[in-house]
Protein backbone atom coordinates (compact mmCIF):
# COMPACT_ATOMS: atom_id res chain seq x y z
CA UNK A 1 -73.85 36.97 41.68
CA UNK A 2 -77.46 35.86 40.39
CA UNK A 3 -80.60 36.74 40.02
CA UNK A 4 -81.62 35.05 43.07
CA UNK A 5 -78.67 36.17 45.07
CA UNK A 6 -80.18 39.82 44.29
CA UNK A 7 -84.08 38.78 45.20
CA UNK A 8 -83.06 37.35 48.33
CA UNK A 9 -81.02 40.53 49.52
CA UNK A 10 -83.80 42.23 48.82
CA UNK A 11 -86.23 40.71 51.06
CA UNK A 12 -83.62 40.11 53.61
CA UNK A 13 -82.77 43.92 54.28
CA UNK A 14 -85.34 45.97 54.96
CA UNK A 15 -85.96 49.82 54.05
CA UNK A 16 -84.23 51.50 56.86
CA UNK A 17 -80.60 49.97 55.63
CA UNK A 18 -81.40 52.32 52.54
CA UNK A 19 -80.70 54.99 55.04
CA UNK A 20 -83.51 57.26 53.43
CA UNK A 21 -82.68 60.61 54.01
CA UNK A 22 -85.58 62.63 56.29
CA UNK A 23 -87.61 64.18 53.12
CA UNK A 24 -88.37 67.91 53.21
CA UNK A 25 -91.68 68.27 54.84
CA UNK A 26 -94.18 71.49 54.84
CA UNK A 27 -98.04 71.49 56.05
CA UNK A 28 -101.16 71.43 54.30
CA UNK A 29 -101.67 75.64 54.57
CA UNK A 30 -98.34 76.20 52.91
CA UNK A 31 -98.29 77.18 49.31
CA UNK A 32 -97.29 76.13 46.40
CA UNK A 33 -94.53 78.96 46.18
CA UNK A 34 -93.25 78.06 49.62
CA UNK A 35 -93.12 74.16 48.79
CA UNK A 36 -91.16 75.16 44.97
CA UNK A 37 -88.66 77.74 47.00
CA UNK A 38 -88.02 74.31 49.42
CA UNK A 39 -87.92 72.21 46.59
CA UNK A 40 -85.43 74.20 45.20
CA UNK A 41 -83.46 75.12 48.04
CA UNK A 42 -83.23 70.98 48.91
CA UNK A 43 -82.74 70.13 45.60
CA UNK A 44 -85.63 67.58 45.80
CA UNK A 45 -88.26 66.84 43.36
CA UNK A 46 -91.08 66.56 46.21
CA UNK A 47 -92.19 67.90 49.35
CA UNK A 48 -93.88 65.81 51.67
CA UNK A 49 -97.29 67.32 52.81
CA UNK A 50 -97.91 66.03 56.76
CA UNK A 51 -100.09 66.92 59.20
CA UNK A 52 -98.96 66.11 62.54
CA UNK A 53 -95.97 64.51 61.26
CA UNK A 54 -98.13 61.95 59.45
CA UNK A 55 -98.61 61.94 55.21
CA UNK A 56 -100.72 63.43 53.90
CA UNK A 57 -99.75 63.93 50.61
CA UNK A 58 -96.71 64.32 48.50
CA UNK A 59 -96.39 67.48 45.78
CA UNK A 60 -93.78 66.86 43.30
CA UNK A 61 -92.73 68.22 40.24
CA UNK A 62 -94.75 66.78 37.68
CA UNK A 63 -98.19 68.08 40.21
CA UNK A 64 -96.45 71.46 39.77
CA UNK A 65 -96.55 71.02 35.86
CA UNK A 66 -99.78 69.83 35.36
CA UNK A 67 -101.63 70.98 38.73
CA UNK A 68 -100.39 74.04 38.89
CA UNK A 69 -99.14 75.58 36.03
CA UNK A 70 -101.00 73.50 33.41
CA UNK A 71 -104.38 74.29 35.75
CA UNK A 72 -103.12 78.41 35.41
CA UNK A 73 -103.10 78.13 39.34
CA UNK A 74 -101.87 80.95 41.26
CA UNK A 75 -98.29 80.18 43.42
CA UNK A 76 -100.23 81.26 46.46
CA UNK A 77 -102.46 78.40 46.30
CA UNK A 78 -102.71 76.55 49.26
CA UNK A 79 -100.21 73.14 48.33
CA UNK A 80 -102.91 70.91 50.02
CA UNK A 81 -104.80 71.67 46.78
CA UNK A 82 -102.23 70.49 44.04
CA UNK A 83 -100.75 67.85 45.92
CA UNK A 84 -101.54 63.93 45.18
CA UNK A 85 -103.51 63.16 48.17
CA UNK A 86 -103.14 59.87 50.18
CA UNK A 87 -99.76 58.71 49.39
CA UNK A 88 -97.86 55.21 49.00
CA UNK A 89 -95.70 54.79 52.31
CA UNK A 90 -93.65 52.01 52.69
CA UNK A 91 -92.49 51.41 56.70
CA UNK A 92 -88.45 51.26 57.80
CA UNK A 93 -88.90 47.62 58.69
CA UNK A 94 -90.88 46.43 55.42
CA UNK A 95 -88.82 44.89 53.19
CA UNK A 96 -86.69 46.50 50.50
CA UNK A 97 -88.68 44.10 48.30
CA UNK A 98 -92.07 45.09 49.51
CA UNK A 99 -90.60 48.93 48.37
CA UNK A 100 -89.98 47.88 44.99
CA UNK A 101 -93.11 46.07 44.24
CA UNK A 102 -94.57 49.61 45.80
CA UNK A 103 -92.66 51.74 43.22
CA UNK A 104 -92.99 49.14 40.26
CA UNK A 105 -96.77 49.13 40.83
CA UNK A 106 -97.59 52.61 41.34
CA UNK A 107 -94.54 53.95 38.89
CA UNK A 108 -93.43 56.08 41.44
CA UNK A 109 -90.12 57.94 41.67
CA UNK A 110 -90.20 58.56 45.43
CA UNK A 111 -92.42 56.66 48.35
CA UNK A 112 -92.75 58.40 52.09
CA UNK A 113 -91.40 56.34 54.70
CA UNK A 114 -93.30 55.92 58.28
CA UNK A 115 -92.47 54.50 61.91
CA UNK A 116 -94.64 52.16 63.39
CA UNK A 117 -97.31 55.05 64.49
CA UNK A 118 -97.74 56.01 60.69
CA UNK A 119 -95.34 59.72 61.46
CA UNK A 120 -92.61 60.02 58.16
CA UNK A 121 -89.32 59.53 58.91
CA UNK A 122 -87.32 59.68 55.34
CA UNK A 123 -88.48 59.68 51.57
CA UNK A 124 -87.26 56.76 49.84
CA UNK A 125 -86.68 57.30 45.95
CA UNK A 126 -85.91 55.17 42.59
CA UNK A 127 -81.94 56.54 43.11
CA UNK A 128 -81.40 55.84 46.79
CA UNK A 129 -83.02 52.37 45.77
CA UNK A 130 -80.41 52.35 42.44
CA UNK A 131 -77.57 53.64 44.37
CA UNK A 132 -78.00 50.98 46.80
CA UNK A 133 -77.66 47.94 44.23
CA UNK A 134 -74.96 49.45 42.89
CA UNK A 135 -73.07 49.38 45.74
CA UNK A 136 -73.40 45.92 46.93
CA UNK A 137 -74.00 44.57 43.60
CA UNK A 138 -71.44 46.38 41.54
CA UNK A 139 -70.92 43.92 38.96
CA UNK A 140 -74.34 43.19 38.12
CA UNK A 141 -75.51 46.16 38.14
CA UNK A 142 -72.79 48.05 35.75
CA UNK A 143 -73.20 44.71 33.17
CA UNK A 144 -76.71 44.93 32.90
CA UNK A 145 -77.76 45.22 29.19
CA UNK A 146 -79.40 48.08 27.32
CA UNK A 147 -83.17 47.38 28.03
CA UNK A 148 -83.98 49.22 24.84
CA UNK A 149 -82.56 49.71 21.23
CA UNK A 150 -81.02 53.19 20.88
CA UNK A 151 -82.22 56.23 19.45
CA UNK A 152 -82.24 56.95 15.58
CA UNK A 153 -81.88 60.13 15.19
CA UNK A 154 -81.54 60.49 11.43
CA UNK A 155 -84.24 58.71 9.44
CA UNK A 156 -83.61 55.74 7.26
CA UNK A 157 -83.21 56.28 3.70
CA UNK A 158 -82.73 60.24 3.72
């Protein structure tokens, strides 16, 4: 298995073959409390904020940290307020390729999927795209190479 075998696959199939599971979904009125309790309950590090079915915005949990909790917002606030606005969707028929230029580019962890109308139908994320390789590119995948050196944790010389 190459390199190239790996690129090509990833053009070839397109998002939907990820099977990207539907996404937990709440409107723009709902608060932050109510989108943390569905977090929870889903464990899921987002909610996807849609109006009419269509994206909004996505709230995650590093908007929580610094939006919310590093602003001293109340968990009542409306999540419409805290949420990044305007997100990065990727359609079921683009190309799994087109998703991780998407990701790499915008260092995202999780990208809203939509149907040809623009209405979500999954949330796509770095591990569904990882677990994916994985499992039609087993032996690449588990050979790959640290990609940095390990951690020191004692210092040199003490």
């Amino acid at each position: 298995m190459t390199l190239k075998d790996i690129r090509t696959h990833l053009q070839n199939e397109t998002v939907s073959e990820l099977d990207p599971p539907p996404g937990v979904r709440v409107g723009p009125s709902a608060t932050v409390r109510e989108a943390i309790a569905l977090m929870q309950q889903h464990h899921t590090g987002c909610v996807l904020v849609c109006d009419q079915n269509k994206p909004i915005g996505i709230f995650t949990e590093q908007d929580y940290v610094q939006r919310v909790i590093g602003a001293h917002r109340d968990l009542d606030t409306p999540v419409r307020e805290c949420m990044s606005g305007k997100p990065v969707t990727v359609r079921s028929t683009d190309s799994i390729a087109t998703l991780v230029e998407r990701i790499h580019r915008g260092r995202y962890r999780r990208i809203p999927v939509v149907n040809e109308t623009g209405e979500v139908v999954g949330c796509v994320s770095v591990r569904n795209l990882v677990h994916h390789l994985a499992e039609h590119f087993p032996a690449a995948v588990y050979n790959l190479a640290p990609v940095s050196k390990p951690i020191q944790h004692d210092r040199e010389g003490a």
